[in-house]
PDB file of N, CA and C in Angstrom:
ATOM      1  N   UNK A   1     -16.660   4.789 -99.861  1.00  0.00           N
ATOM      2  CA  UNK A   1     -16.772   5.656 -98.718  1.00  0.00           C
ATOM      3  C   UNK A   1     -16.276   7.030 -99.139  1.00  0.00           C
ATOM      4  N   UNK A   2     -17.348   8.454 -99.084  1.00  0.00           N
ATOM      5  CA  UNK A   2     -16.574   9.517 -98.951  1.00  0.00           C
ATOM      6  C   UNK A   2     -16.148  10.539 -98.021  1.00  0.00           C
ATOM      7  N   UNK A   3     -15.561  10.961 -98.564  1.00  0.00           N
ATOM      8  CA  UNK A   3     -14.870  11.539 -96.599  1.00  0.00           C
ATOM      9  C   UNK A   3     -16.242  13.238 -96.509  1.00  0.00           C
ATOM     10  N   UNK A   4     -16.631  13.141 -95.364  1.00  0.00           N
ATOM     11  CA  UNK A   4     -17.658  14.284 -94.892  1.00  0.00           C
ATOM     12  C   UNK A   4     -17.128  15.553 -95.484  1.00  0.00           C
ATOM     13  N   UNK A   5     -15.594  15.984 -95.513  1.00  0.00           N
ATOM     14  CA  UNK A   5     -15.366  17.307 -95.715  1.00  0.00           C
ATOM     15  C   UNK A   5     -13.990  16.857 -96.965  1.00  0.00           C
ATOM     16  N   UNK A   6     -13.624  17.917 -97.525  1.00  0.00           N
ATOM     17  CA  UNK A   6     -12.891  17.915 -98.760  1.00  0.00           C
ATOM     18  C   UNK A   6     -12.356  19.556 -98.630  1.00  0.00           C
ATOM     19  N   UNK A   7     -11.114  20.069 -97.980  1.00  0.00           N
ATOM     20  CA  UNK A   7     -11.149  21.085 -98.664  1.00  0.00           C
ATOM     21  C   UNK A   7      -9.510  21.102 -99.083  1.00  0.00           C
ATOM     22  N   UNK A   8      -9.114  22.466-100.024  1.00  0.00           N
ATOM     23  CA  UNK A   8      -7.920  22.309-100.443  1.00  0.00           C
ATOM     24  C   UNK A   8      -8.420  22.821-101.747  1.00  0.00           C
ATOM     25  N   UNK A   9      -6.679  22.335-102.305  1.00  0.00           N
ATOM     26  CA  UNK A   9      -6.858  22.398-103.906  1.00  0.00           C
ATOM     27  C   UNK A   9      -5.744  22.882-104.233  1.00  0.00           C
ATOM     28  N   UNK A  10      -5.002  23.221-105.786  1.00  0.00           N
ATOM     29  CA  UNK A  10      -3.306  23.520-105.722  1.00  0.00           C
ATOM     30  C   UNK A  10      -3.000  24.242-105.445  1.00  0.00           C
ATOM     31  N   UNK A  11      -3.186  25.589-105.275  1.00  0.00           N
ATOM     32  CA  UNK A  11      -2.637  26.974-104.260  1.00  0.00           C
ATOM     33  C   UNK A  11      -3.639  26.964-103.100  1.00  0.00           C
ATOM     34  N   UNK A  12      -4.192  26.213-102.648  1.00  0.00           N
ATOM     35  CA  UNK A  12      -4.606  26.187-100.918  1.00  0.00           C
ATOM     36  C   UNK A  12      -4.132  25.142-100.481  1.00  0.00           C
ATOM     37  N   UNK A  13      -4.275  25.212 -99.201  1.00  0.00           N
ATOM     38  CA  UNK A  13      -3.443  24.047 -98.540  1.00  0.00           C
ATOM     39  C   UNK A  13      -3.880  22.784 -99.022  1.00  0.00           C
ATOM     40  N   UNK A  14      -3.142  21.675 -98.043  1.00  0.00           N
ATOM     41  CA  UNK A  14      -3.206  20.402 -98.818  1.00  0.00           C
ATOM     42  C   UNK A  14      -4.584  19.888 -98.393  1.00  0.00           C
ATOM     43  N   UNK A  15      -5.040  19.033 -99.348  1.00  0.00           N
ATOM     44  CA  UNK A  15      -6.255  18.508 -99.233  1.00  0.00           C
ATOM     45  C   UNK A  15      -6.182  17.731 -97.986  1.00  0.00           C
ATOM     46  N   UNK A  16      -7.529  17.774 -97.228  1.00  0.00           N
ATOM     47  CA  UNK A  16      -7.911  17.474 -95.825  1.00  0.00           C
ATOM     48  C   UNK A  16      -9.277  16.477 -96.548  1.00  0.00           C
ATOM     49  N   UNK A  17      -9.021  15.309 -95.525  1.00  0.00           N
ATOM     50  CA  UNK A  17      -9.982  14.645 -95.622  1.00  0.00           C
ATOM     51  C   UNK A  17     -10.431  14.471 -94.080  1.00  0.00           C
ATOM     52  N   UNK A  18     -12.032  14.701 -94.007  1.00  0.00           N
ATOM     53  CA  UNK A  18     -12.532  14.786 -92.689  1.00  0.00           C
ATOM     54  C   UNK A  18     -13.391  13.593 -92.541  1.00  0.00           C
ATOM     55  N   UNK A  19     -13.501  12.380 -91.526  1.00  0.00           N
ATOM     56  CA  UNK A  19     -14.552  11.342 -91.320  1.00  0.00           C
ATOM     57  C   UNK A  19     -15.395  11.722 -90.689  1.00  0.00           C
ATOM     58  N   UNK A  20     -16.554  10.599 -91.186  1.00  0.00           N
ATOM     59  CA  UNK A  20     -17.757  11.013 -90.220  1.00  0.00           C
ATOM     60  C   UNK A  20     -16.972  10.246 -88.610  1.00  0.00           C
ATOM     61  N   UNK A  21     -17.878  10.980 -87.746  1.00  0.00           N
ATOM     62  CA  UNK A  21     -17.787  10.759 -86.385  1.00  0.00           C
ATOM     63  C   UNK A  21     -17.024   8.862 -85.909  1.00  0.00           C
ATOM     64  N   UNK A  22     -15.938   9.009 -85.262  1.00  0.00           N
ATOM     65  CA  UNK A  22     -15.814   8.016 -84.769  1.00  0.00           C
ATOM     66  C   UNK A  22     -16.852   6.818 -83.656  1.00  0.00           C
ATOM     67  N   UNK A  23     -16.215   5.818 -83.314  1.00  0.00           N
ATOM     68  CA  UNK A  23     -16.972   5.202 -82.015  1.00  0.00           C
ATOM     69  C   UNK A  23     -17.505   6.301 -80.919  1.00  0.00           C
ATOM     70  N   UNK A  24     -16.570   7.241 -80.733  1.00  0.00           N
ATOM     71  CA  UNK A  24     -16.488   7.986 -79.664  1.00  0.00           C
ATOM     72  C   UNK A  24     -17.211   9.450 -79.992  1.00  0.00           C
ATOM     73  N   UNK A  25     -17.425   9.704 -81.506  1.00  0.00           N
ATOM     74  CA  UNK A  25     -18.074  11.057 -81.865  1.00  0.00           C
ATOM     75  C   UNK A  25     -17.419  11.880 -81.914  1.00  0.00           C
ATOM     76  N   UNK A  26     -16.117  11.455 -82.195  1.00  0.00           N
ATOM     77  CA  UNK A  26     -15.075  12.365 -82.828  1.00  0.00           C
ATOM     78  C   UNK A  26     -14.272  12.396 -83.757  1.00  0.00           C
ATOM     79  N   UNK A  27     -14.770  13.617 -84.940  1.00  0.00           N
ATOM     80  CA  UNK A  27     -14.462  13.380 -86.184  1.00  0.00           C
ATOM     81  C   UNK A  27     -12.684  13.764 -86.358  1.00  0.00           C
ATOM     82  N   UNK A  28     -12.409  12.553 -87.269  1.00  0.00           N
ATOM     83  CA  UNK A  28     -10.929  12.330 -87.599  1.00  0.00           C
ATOM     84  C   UNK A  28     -10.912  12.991 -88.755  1.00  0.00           C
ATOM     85  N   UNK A  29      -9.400  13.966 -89.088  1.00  0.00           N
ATOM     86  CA  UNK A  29      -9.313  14.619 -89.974  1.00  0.00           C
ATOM     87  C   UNK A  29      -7.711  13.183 -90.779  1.00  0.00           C
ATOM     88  N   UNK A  30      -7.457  13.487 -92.024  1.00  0.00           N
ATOM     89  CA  UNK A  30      -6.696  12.851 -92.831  1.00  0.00           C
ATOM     90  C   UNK A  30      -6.219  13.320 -93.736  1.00  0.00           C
ATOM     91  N   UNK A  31      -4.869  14.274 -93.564  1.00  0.00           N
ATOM     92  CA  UNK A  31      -3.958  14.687 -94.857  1.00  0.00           C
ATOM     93  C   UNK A  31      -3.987  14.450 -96.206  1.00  0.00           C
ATOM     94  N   UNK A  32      -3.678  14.658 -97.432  1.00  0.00           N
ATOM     95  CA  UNK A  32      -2.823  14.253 -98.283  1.00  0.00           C
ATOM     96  C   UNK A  32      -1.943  14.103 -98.252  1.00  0.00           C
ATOM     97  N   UNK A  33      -0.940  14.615 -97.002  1.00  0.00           N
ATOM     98  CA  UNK A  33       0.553  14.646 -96.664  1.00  0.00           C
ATOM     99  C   UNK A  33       0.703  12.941 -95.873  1.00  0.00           C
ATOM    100  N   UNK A  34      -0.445  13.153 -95.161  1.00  0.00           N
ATOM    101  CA  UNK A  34       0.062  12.437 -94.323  1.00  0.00           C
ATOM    102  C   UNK A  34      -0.614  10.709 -95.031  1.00  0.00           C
ATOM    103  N   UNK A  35      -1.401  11.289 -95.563  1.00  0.00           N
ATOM    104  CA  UNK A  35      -1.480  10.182 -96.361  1.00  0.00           C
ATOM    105  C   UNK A  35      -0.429   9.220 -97.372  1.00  0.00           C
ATOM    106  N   UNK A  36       0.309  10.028 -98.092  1.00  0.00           N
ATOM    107  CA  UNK A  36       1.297  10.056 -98.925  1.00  0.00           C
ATOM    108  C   UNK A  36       2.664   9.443 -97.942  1.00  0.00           C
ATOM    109  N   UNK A  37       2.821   9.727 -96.623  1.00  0.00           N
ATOM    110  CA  UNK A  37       3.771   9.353 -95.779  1.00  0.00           C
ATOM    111  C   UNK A  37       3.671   7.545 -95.327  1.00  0.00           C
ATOM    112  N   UNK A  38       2.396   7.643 -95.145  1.00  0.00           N
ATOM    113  CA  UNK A  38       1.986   6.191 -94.972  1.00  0.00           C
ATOM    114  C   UNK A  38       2.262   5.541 -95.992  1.00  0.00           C
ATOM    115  N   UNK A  39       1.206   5.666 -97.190  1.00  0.00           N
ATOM    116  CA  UNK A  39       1.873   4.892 -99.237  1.00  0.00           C
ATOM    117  C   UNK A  39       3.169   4.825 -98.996  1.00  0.00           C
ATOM    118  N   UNK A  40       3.991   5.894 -98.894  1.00  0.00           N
ATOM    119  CA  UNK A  40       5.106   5.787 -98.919  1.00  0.00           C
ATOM    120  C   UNK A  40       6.107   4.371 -98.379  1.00  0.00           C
ATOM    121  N   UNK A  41       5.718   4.768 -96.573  1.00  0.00           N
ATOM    122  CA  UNK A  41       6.224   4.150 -95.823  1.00  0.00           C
ATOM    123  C   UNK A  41       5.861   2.060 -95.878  1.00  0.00           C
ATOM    124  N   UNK A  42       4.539   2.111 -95.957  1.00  0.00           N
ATOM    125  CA  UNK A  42       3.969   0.973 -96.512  1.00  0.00           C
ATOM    126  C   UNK A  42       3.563   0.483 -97.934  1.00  0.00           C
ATOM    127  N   UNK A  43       4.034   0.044 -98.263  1.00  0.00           N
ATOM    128  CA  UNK A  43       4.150  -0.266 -99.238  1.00  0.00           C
ATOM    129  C   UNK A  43       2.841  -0.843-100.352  1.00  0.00           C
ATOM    130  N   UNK A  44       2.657  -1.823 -99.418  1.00  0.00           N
ATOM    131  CA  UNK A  44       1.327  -2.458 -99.970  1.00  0.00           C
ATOM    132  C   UNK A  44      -0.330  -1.663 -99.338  1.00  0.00           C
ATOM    133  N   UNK A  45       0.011  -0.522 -98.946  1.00  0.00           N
ATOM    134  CA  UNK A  45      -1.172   0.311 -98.541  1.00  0.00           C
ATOM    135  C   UNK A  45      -1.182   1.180 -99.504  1.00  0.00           C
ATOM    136  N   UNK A  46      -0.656   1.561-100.680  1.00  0.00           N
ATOM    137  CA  UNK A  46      -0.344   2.652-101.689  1.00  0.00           C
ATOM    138  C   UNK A  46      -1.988   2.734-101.835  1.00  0.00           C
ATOM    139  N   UNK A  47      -2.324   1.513-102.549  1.00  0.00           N
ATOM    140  CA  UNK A  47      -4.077   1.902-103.153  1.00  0.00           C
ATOM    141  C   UNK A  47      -5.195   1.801-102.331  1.00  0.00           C
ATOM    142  N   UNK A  48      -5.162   1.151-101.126  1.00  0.00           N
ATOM    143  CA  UNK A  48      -6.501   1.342-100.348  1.00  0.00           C
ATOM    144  C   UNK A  48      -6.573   2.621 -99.185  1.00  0.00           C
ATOM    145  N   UNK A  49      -6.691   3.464 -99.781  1.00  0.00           N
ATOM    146  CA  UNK A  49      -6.837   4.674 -98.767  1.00  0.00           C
ATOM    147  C   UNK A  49      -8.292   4.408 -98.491  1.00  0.00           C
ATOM    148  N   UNK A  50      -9.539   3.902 -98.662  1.00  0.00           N
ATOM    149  CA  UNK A  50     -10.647   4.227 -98.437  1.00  0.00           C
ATOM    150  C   UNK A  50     -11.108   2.631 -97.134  1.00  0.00           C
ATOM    151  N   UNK A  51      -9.916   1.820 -97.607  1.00  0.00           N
ATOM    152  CA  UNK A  51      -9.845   0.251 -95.982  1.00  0.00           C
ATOM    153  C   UNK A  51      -9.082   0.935 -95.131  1.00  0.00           C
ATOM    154  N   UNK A  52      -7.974   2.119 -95.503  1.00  0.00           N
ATOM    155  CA  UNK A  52      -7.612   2.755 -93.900  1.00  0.00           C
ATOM    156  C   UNK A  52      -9.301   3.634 -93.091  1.00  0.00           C
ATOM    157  N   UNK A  53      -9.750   4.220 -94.502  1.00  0.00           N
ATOM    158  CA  UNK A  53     -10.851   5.183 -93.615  1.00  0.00           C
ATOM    159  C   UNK A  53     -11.833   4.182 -92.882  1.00  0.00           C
ATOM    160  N   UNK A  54     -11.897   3.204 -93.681  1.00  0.00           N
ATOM    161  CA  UNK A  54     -13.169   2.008 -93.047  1.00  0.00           C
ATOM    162  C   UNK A  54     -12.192   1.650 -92.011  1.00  0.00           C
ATOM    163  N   UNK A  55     -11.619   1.338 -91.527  1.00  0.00           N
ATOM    164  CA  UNK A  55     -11.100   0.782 -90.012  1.00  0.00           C
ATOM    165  C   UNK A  55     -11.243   1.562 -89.260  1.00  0.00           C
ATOM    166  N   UNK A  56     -10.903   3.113 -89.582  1.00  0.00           N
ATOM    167  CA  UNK A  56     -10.950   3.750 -88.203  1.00  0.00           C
ATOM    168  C   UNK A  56     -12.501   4.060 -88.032  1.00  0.00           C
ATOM    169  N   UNK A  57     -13.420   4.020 -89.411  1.00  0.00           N
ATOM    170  CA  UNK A  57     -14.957   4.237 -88.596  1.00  0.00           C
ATOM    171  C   UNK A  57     -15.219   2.786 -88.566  1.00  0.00           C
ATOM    172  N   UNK A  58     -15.435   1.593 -88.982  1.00  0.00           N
ATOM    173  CA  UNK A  58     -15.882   0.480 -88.514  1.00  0.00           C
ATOM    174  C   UNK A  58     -15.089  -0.411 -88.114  1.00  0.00           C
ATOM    175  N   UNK A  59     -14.127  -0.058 -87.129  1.00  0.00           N
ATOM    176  CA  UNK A  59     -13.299  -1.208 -86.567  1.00  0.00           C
ATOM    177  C   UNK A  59     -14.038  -2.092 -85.953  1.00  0.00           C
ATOM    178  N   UNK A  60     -13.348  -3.725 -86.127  1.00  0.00           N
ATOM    179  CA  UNK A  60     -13.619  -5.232 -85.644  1.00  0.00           C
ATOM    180  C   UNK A  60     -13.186  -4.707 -84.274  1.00  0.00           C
ATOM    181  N   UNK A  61     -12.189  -3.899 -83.484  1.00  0.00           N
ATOM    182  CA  UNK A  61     -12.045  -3.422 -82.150  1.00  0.00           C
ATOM    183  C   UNK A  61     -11.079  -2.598 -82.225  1.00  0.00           C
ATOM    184  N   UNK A  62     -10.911  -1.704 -80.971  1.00  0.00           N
ATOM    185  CA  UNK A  62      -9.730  -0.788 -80.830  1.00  0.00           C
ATOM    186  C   UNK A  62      -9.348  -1.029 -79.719  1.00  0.00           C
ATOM    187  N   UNK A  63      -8.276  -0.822 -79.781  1.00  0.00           N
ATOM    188  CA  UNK A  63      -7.142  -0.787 -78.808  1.00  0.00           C
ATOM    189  C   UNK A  63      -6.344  -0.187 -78.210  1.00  0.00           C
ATOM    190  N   UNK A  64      -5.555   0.364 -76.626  1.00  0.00           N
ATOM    191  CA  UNK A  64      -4.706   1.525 -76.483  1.00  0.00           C
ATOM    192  C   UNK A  64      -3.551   1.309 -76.487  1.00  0.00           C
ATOM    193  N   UNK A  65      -2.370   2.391 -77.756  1.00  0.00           N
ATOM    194  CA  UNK A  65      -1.444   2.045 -77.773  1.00  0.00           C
ATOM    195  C   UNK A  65      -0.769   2.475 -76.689  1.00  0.00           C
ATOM    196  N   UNK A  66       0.840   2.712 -76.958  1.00  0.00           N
ATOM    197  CA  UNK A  66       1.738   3.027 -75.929  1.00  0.00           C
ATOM    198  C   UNK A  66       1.617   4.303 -75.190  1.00  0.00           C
ATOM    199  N   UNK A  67       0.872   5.259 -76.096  1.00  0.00           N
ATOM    200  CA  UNK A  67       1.124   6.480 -75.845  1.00  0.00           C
ATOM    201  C   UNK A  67      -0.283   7.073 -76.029  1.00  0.00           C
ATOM    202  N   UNK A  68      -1.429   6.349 -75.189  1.00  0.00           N
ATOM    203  CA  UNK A  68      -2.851   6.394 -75.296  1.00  0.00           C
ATOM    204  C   UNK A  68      -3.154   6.824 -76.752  1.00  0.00           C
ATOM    205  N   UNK A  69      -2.447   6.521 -77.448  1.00  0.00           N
ATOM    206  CA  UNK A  69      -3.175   6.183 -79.313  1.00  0.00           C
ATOM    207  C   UNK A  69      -4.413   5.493 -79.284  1.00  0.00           C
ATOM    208  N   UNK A  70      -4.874   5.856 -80.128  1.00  0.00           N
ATOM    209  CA  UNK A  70      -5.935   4.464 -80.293  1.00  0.00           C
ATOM    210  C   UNK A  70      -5.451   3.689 -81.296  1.00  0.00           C
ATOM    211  N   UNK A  71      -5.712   1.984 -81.548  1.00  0.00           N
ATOM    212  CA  UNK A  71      -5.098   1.479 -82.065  1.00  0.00           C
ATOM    213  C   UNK A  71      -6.882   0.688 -83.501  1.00  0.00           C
ATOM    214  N   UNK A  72      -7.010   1.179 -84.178  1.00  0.00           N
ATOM    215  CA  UNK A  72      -8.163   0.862 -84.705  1.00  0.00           C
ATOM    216  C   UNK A  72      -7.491  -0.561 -85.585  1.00  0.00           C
ATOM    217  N   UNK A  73      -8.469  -1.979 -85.555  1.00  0.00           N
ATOM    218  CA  UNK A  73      -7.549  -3.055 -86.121  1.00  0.00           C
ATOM    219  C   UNK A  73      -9.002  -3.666 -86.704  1.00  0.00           C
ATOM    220  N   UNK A  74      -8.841  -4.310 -88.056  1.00  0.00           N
ATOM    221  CA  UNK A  74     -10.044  -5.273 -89.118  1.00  0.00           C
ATOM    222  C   UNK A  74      -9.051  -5.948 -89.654  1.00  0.00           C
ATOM    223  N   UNK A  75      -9.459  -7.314 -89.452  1.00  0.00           N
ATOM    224  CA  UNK A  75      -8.816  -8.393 -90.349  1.00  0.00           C
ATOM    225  C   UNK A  75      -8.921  -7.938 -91.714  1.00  0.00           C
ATOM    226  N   UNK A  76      -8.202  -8.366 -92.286  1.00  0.00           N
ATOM    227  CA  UNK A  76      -8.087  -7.721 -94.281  1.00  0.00           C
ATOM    228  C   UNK A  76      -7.922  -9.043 -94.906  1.00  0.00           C
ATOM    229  N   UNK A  77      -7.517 -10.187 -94.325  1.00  0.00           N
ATOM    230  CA  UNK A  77      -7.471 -11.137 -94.595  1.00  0.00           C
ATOM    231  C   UNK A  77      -7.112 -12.405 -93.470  1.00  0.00           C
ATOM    232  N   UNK A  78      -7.210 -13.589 -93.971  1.00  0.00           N
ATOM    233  CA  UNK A  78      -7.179 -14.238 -92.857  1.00  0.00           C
ATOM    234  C   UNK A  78      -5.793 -14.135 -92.182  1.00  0.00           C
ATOM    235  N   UNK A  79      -5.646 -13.917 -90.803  1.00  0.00           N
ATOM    236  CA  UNK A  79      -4.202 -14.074 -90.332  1.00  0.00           C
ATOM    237  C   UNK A  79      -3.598 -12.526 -90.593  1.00  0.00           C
ATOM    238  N   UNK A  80      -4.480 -11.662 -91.278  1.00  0.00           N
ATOM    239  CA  UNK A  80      -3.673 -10.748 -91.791  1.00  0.00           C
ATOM    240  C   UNK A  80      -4.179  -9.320 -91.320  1.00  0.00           C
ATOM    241  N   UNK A  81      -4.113  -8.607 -90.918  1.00  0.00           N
ATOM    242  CA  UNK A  81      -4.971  -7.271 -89.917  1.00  0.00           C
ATOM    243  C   UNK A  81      -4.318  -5.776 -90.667  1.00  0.00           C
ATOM    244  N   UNK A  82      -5.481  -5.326 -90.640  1.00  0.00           N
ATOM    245  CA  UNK A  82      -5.397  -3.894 -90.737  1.00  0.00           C
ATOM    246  C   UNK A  82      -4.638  -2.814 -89.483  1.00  0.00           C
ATOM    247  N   UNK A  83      -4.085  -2.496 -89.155  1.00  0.00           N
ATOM    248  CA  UNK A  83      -4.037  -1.657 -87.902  1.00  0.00           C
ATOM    249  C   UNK A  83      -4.075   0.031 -88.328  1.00  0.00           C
ATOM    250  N   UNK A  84      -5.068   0.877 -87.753  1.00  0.00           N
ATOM    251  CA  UNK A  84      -5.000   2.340 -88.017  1.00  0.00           C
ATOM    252  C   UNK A  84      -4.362   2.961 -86.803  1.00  0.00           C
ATOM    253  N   UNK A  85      -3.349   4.107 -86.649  1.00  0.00           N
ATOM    254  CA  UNK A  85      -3.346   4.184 -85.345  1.00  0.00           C
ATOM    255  C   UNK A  85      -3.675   5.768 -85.143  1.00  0.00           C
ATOM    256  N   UNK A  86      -4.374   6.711 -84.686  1.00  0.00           N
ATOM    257  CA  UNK A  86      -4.439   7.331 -84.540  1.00  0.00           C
ATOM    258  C   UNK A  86      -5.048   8.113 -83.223  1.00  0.00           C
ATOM    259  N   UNK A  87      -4.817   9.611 -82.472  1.00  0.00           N
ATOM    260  CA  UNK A  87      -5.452  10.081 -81.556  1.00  0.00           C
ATOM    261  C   UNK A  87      -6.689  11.148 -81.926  1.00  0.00           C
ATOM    262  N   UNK A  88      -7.606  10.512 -80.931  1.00  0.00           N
ATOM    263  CA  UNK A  88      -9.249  11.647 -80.599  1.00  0.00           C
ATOM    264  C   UNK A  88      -8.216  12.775 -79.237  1.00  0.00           C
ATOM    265  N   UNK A  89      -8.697  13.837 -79.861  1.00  0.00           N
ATOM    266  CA  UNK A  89      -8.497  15.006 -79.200  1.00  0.00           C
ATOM    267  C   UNK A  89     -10.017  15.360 -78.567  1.00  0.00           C
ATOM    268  N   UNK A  90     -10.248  16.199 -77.444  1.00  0.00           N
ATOM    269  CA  UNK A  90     -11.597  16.240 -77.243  1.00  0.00           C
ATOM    270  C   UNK A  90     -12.270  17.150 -78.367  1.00  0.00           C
ATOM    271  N   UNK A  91     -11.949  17.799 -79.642  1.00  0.00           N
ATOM    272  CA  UNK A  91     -12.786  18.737 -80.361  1.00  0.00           C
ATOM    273  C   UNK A  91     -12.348  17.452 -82.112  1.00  0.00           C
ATOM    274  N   UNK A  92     -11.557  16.968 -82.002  1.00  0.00           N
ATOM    275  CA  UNK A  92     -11.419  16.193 -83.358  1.00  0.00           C
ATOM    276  C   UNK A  92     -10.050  15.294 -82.997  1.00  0.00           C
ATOM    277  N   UNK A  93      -9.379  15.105 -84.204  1.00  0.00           N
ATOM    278  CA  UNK A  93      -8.593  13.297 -84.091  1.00  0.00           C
ATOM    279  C   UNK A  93      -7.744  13.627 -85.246  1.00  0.00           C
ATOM    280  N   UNK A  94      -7.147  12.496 -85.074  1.00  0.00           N
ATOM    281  CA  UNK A  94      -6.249  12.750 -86.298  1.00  0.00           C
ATOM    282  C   UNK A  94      -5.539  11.325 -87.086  1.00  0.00           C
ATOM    283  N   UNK A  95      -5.539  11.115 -87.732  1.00  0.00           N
ATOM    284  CA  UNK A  95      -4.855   9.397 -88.298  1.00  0.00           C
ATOM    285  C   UNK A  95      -3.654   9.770 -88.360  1.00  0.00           C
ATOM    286  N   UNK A  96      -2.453   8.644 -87.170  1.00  0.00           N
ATOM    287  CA  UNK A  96      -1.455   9.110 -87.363  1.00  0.00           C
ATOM    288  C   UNK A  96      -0.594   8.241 -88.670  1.00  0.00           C
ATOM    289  N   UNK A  97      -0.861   7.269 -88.399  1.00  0.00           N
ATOM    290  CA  UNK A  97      -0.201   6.182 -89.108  1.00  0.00           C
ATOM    291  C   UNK A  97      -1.283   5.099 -89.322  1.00  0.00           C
ATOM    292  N   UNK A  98      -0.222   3.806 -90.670  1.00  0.00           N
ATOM    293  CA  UNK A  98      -1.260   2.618 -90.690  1.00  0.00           C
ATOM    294  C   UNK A  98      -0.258   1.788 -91.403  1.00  0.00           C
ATOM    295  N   UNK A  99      -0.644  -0.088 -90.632  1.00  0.00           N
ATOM    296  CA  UNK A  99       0.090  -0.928 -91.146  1.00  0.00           C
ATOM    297  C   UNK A  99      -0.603  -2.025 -91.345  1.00  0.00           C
ATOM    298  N   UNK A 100       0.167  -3.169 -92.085  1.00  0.00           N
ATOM    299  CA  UNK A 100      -0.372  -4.308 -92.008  1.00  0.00           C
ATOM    300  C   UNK A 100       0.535  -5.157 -91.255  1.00  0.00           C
ATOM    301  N   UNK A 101      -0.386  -6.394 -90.195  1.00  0.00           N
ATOM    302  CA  UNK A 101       0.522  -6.964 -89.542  1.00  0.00           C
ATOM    303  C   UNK A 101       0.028  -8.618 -89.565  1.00  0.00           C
ATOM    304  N   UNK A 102       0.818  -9.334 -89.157  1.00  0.00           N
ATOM    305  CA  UNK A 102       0.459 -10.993 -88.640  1.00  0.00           C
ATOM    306  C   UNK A 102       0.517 -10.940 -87.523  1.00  0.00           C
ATOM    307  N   UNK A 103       1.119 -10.433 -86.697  1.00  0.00           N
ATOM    308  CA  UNK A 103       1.724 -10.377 -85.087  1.00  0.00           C
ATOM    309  C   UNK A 103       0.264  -9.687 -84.560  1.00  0.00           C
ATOM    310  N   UNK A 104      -0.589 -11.203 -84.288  1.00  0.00           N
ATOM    311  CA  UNK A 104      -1.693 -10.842 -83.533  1.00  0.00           C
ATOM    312  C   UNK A 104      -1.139 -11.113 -82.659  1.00  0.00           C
ATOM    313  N   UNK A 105      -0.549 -11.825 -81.863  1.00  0.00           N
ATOM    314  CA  UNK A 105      -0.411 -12.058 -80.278  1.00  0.00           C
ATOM    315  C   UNK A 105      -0.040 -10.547 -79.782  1.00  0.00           C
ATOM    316  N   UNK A 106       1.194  -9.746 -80.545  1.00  0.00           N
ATOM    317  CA  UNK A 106       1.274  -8.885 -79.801  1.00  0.00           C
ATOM    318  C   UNK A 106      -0.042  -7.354 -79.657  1.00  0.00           C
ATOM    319  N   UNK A 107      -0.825  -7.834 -80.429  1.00  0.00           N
ATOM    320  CA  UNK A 107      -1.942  -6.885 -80.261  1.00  0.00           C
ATOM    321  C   UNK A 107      -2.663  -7.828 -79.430  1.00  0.00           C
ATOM    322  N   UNK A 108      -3.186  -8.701 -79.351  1.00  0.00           N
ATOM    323  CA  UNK A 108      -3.726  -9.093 -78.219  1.00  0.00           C
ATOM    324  C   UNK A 108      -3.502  -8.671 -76.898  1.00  0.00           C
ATOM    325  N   UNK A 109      -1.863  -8.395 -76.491  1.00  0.00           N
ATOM    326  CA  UNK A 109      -1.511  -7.994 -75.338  1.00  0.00           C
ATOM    327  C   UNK A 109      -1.888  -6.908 -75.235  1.00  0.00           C
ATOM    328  N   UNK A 110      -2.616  -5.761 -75.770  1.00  0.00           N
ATOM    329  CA  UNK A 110      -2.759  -4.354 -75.260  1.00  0.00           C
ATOM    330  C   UNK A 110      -4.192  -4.385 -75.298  1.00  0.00           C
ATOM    331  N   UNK A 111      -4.299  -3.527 -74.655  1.00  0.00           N
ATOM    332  CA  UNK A 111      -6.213  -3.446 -73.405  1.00  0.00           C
ATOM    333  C   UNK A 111      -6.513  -2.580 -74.567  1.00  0.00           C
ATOM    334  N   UNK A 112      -7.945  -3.615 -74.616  1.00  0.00           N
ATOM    335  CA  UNK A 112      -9.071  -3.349 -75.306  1.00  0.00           C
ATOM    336  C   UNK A 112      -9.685  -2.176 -75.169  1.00  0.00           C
ATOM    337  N   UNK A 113     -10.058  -1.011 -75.706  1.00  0.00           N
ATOM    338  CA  UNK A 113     -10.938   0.047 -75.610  1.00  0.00           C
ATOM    339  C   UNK A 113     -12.172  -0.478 -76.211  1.00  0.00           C
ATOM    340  N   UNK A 114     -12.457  -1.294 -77.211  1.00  0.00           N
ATOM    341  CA  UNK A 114     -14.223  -1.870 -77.717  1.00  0.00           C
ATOM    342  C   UNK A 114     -13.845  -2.924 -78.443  1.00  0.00           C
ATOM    343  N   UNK A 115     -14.666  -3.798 -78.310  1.00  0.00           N
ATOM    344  CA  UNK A 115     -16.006  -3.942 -77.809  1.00  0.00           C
ATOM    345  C   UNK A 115     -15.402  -3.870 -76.494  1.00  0.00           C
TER     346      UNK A 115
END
């Protein structure tokens, strides 16, 4: 998967990665910063930056978090889920964060945005 837009480089700002259009037709933009915060923070997400971009454009479903996030979620393995979480602004979006979880029940409990 490549991301629609690419800009940056070492004396311009940090590289921006832009997706094509969400469910909703609103394109999500994606740091290097903020990318690097996530690797960081998660551990076992260091090398698939391109299964975070595939969840938030082909999520198995989304979901609303606490704070009308969207919650973009694809099994990665059995028992084992992707979660992206990020907000659509009405002109673009943004990936805030991303984890891996087992604790489907507690995503089950939060209302479905799709299917």
């Amino acid at each position: 998967m490549r991301p629609l837009f690419l800009a940056g480089g070492p004396k311009a700002r940090p590289k921006i990665f832009i997706l094509w259009p969400t469910l909703n037709g609103i394109s999500i933009w994606f740091t290097a910063e903020r990318w690097a915060y996530v690797a960081e923070e998660r551990g076992e997400l260091v090398g698939p930056r391109t299964e975070v971009l595939k969840t938030v454009l082909r999520p198995e479903r989304i979901l609303i978090g606490g704070n009308e996030e969207l919650l973009a979620v694809r099994e990665r393995e059995p028992g084992k889920h992707l979660v992206v979480v990020y907000r659509e602004l009405p002109n673009d979006g943004f990936i805030i964060t991303a984890f891996v979880t087992r604790h489907v029940r507690s995503l089950a409990r939060r209302e479905q945005r799709w299917p």
